[in-house]
N, C-alpha and C. Protein backbone atom coordinates (compact mmCIF):
# COMPACT_ATOMS: atom_id res chain seq x y z
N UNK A 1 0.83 -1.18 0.00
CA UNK A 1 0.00 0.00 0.00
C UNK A 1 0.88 1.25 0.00
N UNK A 2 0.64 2.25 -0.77
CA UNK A 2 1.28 3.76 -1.17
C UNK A 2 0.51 4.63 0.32
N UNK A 3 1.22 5.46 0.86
CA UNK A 3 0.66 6.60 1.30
C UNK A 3 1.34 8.26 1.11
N UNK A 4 0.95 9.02 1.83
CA UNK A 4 1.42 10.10 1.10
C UNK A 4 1.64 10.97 2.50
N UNK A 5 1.76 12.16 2.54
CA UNK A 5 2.26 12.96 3.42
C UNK A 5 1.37 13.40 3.48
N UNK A 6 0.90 14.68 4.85
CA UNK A 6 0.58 15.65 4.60
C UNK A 6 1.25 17.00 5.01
N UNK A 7 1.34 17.78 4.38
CA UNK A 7 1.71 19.29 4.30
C UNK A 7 1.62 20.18 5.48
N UNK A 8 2.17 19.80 6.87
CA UNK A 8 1.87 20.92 7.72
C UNK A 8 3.01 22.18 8.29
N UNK A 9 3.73 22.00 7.60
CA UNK A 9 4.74 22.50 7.78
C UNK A 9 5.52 23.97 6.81
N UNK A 10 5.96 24.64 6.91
CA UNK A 10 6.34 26.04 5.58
C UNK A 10 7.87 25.88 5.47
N UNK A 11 8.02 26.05 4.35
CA UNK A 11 9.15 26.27 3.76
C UNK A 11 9.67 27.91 4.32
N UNK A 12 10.63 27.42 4.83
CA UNK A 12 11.49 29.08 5.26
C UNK A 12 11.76 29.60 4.08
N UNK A 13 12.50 29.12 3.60
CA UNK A 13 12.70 29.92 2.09
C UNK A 13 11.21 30.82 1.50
N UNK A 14 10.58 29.58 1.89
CA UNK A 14 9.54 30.48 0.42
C UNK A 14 8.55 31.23 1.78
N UNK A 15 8.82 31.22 3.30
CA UNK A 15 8.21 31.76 4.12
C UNK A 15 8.67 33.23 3.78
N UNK A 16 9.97 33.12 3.92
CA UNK A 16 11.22 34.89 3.60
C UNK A 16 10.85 35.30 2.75
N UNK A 17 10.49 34.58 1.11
CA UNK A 17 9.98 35.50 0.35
C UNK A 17 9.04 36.06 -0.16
N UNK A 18 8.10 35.46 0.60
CA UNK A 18 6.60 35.84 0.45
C UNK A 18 6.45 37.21 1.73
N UNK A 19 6.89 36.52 2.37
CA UNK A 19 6.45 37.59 3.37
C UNK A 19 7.00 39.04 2.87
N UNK A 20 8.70 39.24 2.16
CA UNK A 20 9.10 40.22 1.85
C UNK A 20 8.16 40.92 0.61
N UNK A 21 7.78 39.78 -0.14
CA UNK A 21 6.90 40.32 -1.01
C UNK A 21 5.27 41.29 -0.29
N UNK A 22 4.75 40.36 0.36
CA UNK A 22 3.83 40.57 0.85
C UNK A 22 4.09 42.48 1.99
N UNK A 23 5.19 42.37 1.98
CA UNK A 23 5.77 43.58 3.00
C UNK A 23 5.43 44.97 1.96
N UNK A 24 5.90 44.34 0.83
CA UNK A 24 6.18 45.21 -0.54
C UNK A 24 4.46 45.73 -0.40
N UNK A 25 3.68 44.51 -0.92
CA UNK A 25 2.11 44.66 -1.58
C UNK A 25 1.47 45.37 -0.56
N UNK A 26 1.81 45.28 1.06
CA UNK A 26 0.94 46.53 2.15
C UNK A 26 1.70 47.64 1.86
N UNK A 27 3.21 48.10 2.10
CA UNK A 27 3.12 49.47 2.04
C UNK A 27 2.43 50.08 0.47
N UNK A 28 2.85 49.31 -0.57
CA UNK A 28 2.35 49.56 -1.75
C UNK A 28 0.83 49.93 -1.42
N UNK A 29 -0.45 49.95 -0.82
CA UNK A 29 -1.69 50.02 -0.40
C UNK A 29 -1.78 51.30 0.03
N UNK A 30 -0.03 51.88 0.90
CA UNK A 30 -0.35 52.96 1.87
C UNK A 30 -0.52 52.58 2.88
N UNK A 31 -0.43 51.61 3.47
CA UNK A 31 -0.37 51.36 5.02
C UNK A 31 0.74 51.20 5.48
N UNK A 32 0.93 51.07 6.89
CA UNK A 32 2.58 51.54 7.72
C UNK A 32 2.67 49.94 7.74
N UNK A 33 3.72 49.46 7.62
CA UNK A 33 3.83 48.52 7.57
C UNK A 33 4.73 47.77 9.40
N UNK A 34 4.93 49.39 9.59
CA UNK A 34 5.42 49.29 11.47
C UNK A 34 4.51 49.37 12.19
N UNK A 35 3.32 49.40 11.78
CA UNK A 35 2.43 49.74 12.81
C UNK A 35 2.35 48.45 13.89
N UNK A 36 1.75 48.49 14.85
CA UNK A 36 1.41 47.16 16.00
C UNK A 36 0.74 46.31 15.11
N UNK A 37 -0.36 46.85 14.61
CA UNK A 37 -1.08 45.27 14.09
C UNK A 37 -0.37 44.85 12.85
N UNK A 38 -0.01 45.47 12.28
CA UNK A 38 0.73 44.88 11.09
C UNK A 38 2.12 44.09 10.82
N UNK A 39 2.89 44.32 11.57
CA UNK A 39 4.08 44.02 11.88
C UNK A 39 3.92 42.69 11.48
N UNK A 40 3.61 42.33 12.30
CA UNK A 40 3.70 40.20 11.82
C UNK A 40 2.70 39.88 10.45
N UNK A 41 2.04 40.59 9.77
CA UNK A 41 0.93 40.06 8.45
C UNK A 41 1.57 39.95 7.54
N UNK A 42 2.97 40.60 7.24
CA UNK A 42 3.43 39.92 6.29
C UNK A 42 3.90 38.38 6.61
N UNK A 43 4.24 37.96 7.51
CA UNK A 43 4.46 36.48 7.98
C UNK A 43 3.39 35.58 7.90
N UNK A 44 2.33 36.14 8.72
CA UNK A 44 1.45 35.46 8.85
C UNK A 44 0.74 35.43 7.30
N UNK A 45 0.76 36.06 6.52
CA UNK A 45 0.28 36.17 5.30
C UNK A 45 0.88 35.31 4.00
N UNK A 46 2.14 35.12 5.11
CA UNK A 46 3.23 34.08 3.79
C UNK A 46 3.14 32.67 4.11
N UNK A 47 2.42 32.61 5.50
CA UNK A 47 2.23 31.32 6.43
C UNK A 47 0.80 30.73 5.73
N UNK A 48 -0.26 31.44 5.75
CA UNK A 48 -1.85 31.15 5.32
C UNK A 48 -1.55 30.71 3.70
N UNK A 49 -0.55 31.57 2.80
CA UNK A 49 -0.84 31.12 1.38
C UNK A 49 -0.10 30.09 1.16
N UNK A 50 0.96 29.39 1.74
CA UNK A 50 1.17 28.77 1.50
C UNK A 50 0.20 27.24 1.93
N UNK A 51 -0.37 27.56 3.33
CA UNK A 51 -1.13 26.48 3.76
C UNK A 51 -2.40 26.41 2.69
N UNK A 52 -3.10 27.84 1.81
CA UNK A 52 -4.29 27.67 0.93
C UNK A 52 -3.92 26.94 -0.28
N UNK A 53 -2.13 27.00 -0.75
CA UNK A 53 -2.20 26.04 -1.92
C UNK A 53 -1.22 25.24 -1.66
N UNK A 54 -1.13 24.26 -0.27
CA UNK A 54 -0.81 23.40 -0.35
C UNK A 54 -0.96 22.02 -1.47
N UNK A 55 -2.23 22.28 -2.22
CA UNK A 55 -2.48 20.74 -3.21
C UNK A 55 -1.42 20.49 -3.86
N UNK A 56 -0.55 21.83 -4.58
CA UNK A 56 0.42 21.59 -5.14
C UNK A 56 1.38 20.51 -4.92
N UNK A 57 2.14 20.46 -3.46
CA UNK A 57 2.72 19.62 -2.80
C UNK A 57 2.32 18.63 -2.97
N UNK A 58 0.91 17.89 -3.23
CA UNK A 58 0.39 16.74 -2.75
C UNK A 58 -0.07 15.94 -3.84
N UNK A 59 -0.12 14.75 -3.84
CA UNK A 59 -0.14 13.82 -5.07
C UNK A 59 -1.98 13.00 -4.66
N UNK A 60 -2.79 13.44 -5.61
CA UNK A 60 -4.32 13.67 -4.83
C UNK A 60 -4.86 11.94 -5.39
N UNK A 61 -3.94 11.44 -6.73
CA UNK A 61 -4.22 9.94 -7.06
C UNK A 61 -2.93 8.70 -6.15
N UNK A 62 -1.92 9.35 -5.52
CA UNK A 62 -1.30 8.82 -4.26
C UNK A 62 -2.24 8.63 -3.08
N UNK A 63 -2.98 9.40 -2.98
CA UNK A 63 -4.26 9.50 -1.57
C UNK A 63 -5.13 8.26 -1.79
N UNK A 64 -5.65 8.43 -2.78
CA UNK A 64 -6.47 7.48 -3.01
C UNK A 64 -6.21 5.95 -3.49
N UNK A 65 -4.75 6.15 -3.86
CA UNK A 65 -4.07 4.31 -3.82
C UNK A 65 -3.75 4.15 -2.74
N UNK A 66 -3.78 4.69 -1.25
CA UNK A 66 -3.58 4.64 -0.22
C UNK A 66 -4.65 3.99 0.54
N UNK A 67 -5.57 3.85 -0.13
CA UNK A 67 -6.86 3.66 0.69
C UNK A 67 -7.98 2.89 -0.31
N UNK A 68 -7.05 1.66 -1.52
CA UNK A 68 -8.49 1.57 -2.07
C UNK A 68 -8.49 -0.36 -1.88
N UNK A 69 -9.53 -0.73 -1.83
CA UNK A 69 -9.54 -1.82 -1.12
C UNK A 69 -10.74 -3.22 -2.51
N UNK A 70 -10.08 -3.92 -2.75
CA UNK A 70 -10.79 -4.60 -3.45
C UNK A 70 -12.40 -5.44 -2.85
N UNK A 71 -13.23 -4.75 -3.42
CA UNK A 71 -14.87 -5.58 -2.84
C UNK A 71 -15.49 -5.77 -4.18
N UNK A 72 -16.54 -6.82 -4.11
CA UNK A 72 -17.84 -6.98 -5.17
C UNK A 72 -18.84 -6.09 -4.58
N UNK A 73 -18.67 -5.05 -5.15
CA UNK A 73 -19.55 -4.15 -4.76
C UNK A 73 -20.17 -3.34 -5.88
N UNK A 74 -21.05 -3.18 -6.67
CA UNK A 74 -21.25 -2.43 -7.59
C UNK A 74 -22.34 -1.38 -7.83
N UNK A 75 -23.03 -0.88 -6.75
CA UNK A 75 -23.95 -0.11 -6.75
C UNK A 75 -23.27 1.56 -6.54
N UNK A 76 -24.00 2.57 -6.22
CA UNK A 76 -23.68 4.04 -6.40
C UNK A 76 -23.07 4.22 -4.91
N UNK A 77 -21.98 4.40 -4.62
CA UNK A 77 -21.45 5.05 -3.41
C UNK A 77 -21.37 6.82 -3.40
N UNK A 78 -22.07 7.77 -2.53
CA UNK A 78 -21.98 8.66 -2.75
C UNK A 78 -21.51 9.45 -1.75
N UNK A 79 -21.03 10.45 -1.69
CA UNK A 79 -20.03 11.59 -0.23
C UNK A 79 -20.66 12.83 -0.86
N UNK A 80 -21.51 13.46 -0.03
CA UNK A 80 -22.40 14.75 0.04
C UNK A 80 -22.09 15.80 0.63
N UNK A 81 -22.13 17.16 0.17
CA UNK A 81 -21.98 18.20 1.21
C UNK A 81 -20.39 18.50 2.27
N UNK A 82 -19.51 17.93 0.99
CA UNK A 82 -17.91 18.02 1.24
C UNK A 82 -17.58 19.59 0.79
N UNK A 83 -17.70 20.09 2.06
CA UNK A 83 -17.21 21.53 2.36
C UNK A 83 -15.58 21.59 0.99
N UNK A 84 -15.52 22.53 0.50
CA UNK A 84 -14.31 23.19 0.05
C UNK A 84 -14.08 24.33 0.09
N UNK A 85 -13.28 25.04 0.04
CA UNK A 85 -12.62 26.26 0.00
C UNK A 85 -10.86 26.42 -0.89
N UNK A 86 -11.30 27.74 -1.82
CA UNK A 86 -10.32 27.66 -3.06
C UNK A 86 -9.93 29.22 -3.23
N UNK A 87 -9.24 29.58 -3.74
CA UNK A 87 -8.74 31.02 -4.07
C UNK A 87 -8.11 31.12 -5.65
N UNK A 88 -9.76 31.74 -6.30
CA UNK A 88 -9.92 32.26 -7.44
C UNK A 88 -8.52 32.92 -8.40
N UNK A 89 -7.97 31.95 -9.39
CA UNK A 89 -6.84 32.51 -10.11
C UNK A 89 -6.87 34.13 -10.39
N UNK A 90 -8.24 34.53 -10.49
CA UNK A 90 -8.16 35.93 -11.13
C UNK A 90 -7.75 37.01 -10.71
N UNK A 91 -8.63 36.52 -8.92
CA UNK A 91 -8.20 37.60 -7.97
C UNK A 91 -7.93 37.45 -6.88
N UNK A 92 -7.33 35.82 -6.79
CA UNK A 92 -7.05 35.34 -5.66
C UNK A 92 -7.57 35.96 -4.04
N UNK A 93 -9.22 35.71 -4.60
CA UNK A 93 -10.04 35.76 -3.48
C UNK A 93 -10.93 34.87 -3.45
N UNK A 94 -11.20 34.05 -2.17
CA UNK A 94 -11.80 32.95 -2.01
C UNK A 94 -12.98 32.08 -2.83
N UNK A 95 -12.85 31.27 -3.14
CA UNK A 95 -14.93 30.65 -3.44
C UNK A 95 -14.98 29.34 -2.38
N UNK A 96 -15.75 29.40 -1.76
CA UNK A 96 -16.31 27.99 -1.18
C UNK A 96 -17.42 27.83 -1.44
N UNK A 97 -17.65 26.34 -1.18
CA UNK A 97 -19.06 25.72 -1.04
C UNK A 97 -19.16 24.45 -0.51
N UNK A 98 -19.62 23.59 -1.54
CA UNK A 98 -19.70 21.84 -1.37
C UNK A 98 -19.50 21.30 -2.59
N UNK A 99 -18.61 20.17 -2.93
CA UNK A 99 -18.85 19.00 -3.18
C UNK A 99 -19.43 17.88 -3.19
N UNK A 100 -20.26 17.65 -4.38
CA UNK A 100 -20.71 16.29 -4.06
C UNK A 100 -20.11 15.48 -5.14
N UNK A 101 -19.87 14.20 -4.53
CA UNK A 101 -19.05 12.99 -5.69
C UNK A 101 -19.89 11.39 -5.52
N UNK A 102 -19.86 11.05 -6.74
CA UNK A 102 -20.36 9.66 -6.43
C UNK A 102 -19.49 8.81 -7.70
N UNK A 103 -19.20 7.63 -7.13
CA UNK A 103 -18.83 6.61 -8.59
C UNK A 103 -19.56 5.46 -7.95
N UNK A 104 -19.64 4.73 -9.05
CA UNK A 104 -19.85 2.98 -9.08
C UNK A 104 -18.64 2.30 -9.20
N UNK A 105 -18.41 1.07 -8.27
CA UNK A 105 -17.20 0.94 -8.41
C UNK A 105 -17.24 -0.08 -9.46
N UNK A 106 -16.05 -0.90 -9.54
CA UNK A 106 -15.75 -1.76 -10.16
C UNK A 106 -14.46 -2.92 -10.36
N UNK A 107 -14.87 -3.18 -8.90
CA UNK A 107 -14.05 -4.05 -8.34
C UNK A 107 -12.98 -3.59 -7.23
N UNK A 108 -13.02 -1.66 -7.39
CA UNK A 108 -12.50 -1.75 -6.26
C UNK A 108 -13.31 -0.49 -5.42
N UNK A 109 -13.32 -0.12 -4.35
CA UNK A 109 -13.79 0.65 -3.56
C UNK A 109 -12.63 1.29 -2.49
N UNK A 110 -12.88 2.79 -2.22
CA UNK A 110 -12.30 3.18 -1.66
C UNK A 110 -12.39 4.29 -0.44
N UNK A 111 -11.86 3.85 0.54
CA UNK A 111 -11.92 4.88 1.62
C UNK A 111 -12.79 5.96 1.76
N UNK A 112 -13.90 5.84 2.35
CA UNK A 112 -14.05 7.11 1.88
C UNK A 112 -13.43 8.46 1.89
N UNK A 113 -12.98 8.61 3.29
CA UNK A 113 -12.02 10.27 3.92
C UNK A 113 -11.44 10.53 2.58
N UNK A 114 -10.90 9.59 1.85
CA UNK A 114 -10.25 10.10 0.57
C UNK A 114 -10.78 10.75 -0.16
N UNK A 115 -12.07 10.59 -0.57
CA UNK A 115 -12.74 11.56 -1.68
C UNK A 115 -12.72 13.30 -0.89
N UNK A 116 -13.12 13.69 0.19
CA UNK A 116 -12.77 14.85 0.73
C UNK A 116 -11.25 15.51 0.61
N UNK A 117 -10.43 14.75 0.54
CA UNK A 117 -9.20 14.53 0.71
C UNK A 117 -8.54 15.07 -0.73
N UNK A 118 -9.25 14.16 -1.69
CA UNK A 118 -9.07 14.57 -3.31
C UNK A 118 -9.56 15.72 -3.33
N UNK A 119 -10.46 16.44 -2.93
CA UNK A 119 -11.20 17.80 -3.34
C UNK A 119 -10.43 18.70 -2.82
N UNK A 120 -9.56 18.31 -1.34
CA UNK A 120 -8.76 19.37 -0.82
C UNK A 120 -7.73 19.74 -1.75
N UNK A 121 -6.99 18.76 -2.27
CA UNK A 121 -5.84 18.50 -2.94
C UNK A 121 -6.39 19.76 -4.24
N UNK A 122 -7.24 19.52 -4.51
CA UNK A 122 -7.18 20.41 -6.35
C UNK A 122 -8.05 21.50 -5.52
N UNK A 123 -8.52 22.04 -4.33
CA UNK A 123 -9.04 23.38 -4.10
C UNK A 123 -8.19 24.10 -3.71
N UNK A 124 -6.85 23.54 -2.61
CA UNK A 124 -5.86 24.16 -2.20
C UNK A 124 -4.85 24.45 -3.48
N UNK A 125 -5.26 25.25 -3.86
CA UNK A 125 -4.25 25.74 -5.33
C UNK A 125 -5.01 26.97 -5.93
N UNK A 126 -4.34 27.15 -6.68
CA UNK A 126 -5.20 28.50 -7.45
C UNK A 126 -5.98 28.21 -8.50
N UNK A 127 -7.55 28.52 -8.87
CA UNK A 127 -8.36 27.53 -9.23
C UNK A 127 -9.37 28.45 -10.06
N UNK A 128 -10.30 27.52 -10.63
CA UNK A 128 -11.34 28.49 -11.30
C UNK A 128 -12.52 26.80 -10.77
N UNK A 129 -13.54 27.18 -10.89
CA UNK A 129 -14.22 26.63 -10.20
C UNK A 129 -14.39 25.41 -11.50
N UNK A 130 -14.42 25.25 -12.45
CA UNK A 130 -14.68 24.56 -13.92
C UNK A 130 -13.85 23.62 -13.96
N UNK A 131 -12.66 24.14 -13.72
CA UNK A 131 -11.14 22.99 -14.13
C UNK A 131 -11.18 22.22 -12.36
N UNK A 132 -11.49 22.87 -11.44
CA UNK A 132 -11.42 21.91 -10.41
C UNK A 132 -12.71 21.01 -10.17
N UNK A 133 -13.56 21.36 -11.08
CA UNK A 133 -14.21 19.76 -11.00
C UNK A 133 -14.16 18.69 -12.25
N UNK A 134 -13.03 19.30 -13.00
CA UNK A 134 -13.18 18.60 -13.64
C UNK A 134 -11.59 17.44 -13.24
N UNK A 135 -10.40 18.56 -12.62
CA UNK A 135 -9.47 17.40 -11.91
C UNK A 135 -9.92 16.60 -11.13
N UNK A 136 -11.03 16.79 -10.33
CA UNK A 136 -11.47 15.69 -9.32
C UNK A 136 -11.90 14.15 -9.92
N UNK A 137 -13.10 14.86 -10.84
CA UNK A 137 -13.40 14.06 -11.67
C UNK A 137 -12.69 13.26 -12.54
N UNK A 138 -11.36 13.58 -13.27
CA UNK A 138 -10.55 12.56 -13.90
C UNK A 138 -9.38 11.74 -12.92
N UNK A 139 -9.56 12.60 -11.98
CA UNK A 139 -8.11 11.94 -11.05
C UNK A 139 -8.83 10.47 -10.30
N UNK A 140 -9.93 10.52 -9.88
CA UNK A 140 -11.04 9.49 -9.71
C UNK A 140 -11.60 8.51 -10.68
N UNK A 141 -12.09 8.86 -11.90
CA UNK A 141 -11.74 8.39 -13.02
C UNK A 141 -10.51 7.42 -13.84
N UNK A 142 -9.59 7.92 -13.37
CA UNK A 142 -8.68 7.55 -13.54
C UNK A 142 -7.53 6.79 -12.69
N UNK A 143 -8.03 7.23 -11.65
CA UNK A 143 -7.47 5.94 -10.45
C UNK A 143 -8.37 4.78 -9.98
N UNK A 144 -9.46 5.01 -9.99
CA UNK A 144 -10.33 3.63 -9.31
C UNK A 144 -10.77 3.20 -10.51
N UNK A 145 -10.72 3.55 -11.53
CA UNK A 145 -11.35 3.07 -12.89
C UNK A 145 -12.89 2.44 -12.65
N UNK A 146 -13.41 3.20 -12.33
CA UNK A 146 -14.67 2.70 -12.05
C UNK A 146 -15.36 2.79 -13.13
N UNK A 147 -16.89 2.23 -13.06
CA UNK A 147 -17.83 1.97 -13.75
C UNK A 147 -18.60 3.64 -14.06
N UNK A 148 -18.60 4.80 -13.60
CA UNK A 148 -18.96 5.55 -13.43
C UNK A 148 -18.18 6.14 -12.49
N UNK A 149 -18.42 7.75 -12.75
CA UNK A 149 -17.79 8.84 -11.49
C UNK A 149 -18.99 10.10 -11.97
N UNK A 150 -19.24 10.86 -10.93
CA UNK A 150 -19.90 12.08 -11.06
C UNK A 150 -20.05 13.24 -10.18
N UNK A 151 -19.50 14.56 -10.17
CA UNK A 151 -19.32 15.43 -9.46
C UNK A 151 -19.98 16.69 -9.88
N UNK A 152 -20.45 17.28 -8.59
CA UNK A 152 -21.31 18.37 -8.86
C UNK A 152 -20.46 19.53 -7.60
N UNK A 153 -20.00 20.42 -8.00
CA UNK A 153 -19.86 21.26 -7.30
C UNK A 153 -20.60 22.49 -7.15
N UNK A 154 -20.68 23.28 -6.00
CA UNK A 154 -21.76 24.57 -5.57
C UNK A 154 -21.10 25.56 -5.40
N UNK A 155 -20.37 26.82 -5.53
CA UNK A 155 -19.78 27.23 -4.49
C UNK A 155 -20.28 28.77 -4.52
N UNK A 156 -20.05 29.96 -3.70
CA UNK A 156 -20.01 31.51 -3.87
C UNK A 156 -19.03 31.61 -4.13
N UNK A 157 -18.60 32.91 -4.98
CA UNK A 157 -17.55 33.09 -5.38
C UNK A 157 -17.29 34.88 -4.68
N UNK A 158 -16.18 34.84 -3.96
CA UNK A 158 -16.06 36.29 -3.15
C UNK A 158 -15.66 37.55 -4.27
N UNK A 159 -15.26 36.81 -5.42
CA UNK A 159 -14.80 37.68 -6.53
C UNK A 159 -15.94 38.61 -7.23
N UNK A 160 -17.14 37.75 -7.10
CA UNK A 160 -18.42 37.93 -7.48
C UNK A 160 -19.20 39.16 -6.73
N UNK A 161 -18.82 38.83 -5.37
CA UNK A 161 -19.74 39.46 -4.36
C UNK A 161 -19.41 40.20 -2.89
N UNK A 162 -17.62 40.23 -3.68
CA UNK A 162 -17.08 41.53 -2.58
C UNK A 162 -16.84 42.68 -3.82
N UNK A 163 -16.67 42.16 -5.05
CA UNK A 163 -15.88 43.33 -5.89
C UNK A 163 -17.12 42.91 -7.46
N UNK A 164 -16.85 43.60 -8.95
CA UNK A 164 -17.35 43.60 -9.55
C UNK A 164 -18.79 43.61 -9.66
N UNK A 165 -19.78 42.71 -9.76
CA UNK A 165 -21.01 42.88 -9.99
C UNK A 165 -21.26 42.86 -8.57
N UNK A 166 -21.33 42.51 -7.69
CA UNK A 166 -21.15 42.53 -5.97
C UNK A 166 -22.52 42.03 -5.70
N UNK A 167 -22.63 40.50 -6.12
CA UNK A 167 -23.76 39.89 -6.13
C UNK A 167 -23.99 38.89 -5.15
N UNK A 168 -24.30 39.05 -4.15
CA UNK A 168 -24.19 38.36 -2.81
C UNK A 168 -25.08 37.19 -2.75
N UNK A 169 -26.07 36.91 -3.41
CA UNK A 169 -26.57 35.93 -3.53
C UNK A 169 -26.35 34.69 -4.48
N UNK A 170 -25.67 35.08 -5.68
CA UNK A 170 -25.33 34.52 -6.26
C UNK A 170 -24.47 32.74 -5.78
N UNK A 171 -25.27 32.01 -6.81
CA UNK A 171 -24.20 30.68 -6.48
C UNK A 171 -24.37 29.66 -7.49
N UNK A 172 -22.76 29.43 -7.90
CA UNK A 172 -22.34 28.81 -9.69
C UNK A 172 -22.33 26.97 -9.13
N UNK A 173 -22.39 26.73 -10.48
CA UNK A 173 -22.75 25.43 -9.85
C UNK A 173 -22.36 24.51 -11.26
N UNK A 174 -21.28 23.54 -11.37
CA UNK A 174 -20.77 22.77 -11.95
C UNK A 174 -20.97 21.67 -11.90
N UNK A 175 -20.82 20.80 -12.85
CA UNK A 175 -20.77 19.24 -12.81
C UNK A 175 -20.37 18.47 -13.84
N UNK A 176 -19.59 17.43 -13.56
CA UNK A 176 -19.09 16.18 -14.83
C UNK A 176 -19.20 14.71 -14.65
N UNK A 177 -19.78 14.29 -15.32
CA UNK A 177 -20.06 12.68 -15.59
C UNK A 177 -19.04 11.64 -16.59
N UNK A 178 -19.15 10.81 -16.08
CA UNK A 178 -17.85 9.97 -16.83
C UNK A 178 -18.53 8.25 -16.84
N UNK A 179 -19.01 7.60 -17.92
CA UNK A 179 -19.32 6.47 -17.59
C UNK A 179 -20.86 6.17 -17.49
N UNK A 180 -20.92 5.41 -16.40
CA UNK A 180 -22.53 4.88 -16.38
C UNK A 180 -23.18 6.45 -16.01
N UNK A 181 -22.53 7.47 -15.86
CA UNK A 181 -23.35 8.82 -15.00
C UNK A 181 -23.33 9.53 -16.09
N UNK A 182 -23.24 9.00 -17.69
CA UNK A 182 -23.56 9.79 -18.66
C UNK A 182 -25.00 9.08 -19.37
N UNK A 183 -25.14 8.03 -18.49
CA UNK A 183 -26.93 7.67 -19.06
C UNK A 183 -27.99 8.40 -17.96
N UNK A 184 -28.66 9.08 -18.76
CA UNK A 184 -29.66 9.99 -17.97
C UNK A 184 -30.18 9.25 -16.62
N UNK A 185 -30.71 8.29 -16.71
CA UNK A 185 -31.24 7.18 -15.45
C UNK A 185 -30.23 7.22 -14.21
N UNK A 186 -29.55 6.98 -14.66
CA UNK A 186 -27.66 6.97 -13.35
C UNK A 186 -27.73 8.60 -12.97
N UNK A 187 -27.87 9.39 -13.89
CA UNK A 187 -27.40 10.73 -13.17
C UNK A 187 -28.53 11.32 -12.50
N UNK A 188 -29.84 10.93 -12.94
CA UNK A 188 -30.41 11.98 -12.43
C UNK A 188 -31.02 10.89 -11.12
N UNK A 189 -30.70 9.67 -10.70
CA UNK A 189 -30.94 9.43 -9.74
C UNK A 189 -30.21 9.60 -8.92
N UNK A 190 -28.36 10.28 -9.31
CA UNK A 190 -27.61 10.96 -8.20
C UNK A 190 -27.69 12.04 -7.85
N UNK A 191 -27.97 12.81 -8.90
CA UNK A 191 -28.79 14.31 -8.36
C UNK A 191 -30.10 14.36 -7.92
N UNK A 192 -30.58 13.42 -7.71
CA UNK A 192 -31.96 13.45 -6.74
C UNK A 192 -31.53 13.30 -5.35
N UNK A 193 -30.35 12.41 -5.35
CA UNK A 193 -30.11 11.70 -3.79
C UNK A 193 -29.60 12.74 -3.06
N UNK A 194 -28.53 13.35 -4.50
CA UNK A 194 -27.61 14.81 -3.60
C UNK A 194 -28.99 15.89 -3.14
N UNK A 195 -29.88 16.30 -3.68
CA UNK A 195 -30.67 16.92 -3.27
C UNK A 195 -31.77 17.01 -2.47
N UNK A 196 -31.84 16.03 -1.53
CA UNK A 196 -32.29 15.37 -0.55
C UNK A 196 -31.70 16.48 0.59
């Protein structure tokens, strides 16, 4: 069995130069960068981005050969309402929501914690909400080789609804099918279940 690491730790190097950068991007704003509260945000600011795109570091089809277990099992396994949180390539300001994933297996089944686990991996990075469901979806696809895979993601997007159209209610909503979840019957009885 493969396992993998996880990421809790910062690189000094890339701690020193973020933060110097980050030193640059506040006074650049006009703020004192000596002041009491500020003093440590460039640190702490070089500390948080690196922990938001940790996925990079992390090998998200290693996770899941870590944890997949051979059964005769072939019906719809599904994981609902898997919180994520991501920071928008454009303006590297947040979107969260949920995940939902389901496959059929096919001969093998796996862990579940992993499928949460996979979603962390491709949200912690810099993202657009489209291409990260669609890595989930092939990295799953492509490691359990199942009979089917299907993912629907939800999320707000802060890009949306702190700045530009500043639409606070707003919420985008993606999804990809691969397999038995491209015959209408399979999918829309997983989007009934997710919507429960």
């Amino acid at each position: 069995m493969q396992s993998y690491t996880k990421i809790d730790s910062y690189s000094e190097q890339t701690t020193d130069f973020l933060k110097e950068n980050f030193s640059d991007i506040i006074a650049g704003l006009g703020e004192d960068i000596h002041r009491e509260g500020i003093i440590k945000t460039p640190e702490r600011a070089a500390k948080a981005m690196q922990f938001l795109t940790q996925g990079y570091q992390q090998d998200a089809a290693q996770i899941l050969k870590s944890a997949m277990f051979k059964e005769d099992y072939d019906n719809m396994v599904i994981v609902k309402d898997i919180e994520l949180y991501s920071l928008c390539e454009h303006h590297i300001l947040p979107f969260f929501g949920k995940a939902h994933i389901a496959y059929i297996p096919n001969g093998h089944i796996v862990g579940l914690s992993k499928l949460p686990r996979v979603v962390d991996v491709f949200a912690r990075r810099l993202q657009v909400q489209e291409r990260l469901t669609k890595e989930i979806l092939d990295c799953i696809n492509q490691t359990l080789q199942p009979k089917g895979v299907a993912v629907v993601i939800e999320a707000s997007h802060m890009c949306m609804m702190m700045r530009g159209v500043q639409k606070q209610n707003s919420l985008t909503t993606t999804s990809g099918f691969r397999g038995a979840f491209e015959k209408i019957e399979t999918r829309n009885e997983f989007l009934k279940l997710i919507d429960k």
